[in-house]
Protein backbone atom coordinates (compact mmCIF):
# COMPACT_ATOMS: atom_id res chain seq x y z
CA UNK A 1 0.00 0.00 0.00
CA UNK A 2 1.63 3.51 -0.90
CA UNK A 3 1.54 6.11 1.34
CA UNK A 4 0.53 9.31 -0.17
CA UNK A 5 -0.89 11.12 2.78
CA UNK A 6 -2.38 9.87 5.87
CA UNK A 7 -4.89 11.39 8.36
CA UNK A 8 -4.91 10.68 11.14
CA UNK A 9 -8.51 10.98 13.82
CA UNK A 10 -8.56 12.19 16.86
CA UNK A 11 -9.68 8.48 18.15
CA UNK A 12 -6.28 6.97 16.37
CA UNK A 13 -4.40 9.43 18.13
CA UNK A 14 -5.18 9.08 21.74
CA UNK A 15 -5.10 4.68 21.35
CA UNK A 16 -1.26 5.65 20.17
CA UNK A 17 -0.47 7.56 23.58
CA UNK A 18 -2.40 4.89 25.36
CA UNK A 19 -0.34 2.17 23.87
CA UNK A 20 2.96 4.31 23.55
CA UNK A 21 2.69 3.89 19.67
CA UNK A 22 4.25 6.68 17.36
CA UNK A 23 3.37 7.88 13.76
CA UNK A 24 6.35 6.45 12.51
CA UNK A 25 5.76 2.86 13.87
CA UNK A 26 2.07 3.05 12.50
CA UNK A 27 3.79 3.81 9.17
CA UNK A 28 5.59 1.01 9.37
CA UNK A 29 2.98 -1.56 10.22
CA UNK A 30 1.18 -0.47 7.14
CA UNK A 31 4.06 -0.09 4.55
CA UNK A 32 5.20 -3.75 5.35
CA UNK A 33 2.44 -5.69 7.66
CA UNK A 34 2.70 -9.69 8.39
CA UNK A 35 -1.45 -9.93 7.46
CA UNK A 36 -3.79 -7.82 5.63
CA UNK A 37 -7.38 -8.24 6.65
CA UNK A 38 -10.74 -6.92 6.37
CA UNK A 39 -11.30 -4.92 9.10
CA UNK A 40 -14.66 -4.79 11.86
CA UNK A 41 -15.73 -1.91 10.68
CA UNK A 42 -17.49 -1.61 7.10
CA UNK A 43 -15.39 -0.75 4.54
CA UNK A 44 -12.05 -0.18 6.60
CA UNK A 45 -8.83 -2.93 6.32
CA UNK A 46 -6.45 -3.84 9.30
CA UNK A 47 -2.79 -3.87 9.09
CA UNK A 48 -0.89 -6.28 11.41
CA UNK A 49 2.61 -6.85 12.25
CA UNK A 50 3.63 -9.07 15.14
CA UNK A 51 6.38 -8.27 17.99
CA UNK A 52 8.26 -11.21 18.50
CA UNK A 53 9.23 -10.63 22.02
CA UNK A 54 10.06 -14.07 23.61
CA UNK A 55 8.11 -13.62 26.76
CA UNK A 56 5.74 -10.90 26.16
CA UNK A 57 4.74 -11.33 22.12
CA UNK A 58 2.38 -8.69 20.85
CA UNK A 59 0.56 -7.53 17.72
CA UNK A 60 0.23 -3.88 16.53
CA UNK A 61 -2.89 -3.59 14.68
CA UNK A 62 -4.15 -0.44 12.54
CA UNK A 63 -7.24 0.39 10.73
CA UNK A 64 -7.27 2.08 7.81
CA UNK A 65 -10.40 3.44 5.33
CA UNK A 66 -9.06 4.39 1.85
CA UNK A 67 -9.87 7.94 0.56
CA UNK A 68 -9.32 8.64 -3.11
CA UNK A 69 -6.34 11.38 -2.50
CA UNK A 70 -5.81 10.10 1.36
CA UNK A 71 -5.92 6.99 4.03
CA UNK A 72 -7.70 7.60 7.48
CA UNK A 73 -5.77 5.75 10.45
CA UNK A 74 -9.38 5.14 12.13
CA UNK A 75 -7.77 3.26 15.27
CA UNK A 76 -4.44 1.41 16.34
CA UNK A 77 -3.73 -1.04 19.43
CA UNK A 78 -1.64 -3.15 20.71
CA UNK A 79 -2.69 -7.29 21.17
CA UNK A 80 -1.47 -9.32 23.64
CA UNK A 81 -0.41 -12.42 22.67
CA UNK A 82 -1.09 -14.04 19.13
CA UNK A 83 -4.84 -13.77 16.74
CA UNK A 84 -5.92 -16.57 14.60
CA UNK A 85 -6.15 -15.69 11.01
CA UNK A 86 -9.32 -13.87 10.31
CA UNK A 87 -10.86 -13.16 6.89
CA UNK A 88 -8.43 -12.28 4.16
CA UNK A 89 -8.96 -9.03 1.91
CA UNK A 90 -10.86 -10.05 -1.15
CA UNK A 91 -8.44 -10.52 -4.51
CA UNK A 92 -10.06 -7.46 -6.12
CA UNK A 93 -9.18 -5.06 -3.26
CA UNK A 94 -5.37 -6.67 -3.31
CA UNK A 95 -5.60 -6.10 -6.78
CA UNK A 96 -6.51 -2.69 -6.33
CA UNK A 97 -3.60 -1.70 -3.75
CA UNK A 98 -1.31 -2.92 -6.44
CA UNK A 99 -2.17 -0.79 -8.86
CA UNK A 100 -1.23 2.21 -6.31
CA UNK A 101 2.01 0.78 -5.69
């Protein structure tokens, strides 16, 4: 996923100083995340990378809705421990993101 510009809510921005996550590590997750999936919220897509601590492993997770000139971080949070795999995105939507890139 390319990032052009991001925006950023006022929601997304108080979970970061609650979970001591910065703009640049958000960036990260979504430039290179470990799973791509559709997210709770209609029409939005979580990013999420894992921390491979050995005795405290987390997952950063961010969601994102895609704007035609920007991308709203909607939320971002920290997960204790490991998620199954949920949903993947659907193979036109992947498709899609490609095309950006």
């Amino acid at each position: 996923m390319q990032i052009k510009k991001l925006a950023w809510t006022n929601h997304s921005q108080s979970k970061m100083r609650f979970y001591g996550l910065s703009q640049g590590r958000i960036k990260r997750v979504i430039h290179s995340p470990e799973r791509i999936e559709e997210g709770i919220a209609p029409g939005t897509i979580a990013f999420m990378q894992a921390v491979k601590t050995r005795k405290h492993p987390y997952e950063i997770w961010v969601m994102v809705t895609e704007g035609k000139k920007e991308h709203r971080v909607i939320s971002a949070w920290r997960y204790p421990g490991r998620t199954k795999p949920g949903d993947p995105l659907p193979e036109a939507i992947l498709r899609e993101m490609q095309k950006i890139e």
